[in-house]
N, C-alpha and C. Protein backbone atom coordinates (compact mmCIF):
# COMPACT_ATOMS: atom_id res chain seq x y z
N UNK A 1 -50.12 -52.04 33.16
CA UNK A 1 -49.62 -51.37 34.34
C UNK A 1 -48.22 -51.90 34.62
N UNK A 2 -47.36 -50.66 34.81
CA UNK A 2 -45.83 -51.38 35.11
C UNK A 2 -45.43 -50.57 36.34
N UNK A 3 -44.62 -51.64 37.62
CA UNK A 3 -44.08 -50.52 38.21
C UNK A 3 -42.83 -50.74 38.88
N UNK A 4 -41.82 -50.37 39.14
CA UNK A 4 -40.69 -50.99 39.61
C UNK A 4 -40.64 -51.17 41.42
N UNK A 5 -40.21 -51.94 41.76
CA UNK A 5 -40.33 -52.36 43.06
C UNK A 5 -38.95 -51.52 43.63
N UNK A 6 -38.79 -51.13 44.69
CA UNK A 6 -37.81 -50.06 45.57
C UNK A 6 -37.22 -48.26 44.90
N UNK A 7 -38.18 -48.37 43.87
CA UNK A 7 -38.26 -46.79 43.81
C UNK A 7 -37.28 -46.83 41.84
N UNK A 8 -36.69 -45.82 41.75
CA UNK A 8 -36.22 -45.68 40.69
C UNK A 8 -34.72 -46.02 40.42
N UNK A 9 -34.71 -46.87 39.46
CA UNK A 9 -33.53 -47.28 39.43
C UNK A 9 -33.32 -48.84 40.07
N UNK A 10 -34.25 -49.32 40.40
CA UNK A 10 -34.79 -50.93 40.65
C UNK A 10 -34.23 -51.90 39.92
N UNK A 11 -33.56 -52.88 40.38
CA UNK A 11 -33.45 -54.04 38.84
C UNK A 11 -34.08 -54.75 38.89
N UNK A 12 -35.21 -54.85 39.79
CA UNK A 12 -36.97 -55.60 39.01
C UNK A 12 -38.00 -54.84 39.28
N UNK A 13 -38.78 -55.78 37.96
CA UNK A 13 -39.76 -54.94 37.12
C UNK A 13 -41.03 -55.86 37.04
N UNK A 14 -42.28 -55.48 37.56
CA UNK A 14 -43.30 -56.27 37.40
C UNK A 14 -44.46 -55.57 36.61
N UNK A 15 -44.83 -56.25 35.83
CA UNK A 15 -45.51 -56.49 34.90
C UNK A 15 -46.70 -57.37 34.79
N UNK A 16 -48.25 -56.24 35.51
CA UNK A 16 -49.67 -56.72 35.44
C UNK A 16 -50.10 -56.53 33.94
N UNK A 17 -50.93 -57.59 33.31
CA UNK A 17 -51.37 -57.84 32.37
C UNK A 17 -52.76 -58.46 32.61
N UNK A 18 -53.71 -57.76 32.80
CA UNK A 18 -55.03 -58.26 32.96
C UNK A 18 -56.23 -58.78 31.94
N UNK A 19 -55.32 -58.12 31.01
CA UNK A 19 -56.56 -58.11 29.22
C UNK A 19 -56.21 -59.34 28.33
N UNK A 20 -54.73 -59.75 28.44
CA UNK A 20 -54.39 -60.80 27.69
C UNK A 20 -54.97 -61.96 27.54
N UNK A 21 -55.41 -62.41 28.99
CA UNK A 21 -56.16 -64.10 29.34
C UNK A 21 -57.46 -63.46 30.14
N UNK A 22 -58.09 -62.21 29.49
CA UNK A 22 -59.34 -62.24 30.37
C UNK A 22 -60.31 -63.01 29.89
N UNK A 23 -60.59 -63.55 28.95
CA UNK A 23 -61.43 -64.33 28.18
C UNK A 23 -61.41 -65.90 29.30
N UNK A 24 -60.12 -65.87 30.15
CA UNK A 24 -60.26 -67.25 31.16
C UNK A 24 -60.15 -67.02 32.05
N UNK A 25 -60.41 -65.81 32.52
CA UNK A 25 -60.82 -65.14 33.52
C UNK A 25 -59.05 -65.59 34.45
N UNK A 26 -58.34 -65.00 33.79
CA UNK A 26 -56.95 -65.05 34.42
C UNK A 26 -56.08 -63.39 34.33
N UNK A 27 -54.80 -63.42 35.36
CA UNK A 27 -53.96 -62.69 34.96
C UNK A 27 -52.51 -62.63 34.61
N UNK A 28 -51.94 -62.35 33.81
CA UNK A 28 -50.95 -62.38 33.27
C UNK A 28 -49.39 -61.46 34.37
N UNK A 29 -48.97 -62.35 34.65
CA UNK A 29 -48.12 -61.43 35.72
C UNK A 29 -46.51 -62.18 35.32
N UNK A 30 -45.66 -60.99 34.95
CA UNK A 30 -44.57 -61.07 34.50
C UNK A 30 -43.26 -60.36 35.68
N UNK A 31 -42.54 -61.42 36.26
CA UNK A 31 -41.53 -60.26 36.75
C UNK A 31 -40.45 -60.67 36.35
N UNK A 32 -39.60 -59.32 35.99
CA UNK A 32 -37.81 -59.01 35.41
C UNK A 32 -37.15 -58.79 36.63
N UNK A 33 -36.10 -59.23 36.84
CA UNK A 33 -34.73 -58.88 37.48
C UNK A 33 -33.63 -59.09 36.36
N UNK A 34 -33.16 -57.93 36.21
CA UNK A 34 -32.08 -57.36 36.10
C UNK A 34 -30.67 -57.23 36.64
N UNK A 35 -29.95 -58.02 36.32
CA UNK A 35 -28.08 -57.86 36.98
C UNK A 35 -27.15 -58.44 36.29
N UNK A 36 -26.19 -58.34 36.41
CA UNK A 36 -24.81 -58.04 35.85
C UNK A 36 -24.29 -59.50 35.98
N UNK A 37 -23.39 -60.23 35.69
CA UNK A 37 -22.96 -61.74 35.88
C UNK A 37 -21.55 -61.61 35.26
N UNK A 38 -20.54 -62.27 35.90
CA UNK A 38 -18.88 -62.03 35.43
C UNK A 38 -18.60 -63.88 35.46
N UNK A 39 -17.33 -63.72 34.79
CA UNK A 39 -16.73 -65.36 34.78
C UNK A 39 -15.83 -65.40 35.75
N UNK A 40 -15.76 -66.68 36.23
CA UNK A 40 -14.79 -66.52 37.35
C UNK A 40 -13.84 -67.60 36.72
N UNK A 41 -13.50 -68.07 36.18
CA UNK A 41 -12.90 -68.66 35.22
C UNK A 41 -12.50 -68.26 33.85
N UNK A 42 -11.87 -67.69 33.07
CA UNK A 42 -12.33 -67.22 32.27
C UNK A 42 -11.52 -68.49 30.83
N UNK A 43 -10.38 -69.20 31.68
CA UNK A 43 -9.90 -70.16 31.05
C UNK A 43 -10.41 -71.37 30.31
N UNK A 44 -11.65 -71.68 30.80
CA UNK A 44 -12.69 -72.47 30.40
C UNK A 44 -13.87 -72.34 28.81
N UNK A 45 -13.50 -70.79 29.06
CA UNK A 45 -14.54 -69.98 27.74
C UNK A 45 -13.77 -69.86 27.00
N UNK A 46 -14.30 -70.40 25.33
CA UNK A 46 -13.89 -69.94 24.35
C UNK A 46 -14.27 -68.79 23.33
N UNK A 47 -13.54 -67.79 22.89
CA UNK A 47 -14.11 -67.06 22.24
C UNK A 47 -13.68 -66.94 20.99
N UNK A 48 -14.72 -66.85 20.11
CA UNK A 48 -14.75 -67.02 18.50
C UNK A 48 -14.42 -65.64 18.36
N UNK A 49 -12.89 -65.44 17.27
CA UNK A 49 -12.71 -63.92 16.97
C UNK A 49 -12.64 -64.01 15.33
N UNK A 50 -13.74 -64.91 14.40
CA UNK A 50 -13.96 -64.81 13.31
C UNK A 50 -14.80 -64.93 12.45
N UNK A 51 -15.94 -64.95 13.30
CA UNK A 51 -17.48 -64.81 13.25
C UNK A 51 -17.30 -63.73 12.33
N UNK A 52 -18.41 -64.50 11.49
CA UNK A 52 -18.88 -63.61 10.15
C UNK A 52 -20.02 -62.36 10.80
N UNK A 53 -20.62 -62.61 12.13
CA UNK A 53 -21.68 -61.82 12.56
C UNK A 53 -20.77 -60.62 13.62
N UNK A 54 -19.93 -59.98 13.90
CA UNK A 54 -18.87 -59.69 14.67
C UNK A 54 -18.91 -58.41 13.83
């Protein structure tokens, strides 16, 4: 069962899981938030521009 909390378009997401740990008579409860994060520094970060994975 999944359902997003404040309607559509939510950036969290909870996630009931009842079957995973029923054997210990538990439930599995997962929640996501979702958002964006910027540098406020950006002088501090280095960035590799020769990465073989790039």
């Amino acid at each position: 069962m999944r359902f997003a909390i404040g309607g559509e378009g939510s950036p969290v997401a909870v996630i009931i899981d009842p079957f995973t740990v029923k054997k210990e008579s538990k439930t599995e409860i997962l929640v996501s938030l979702l958002g964006d994060g910027s540098v406020l520094r950006e002088e501090v970060f280095c960035v590799n521009t020769d990465s073989a994975i790039q």
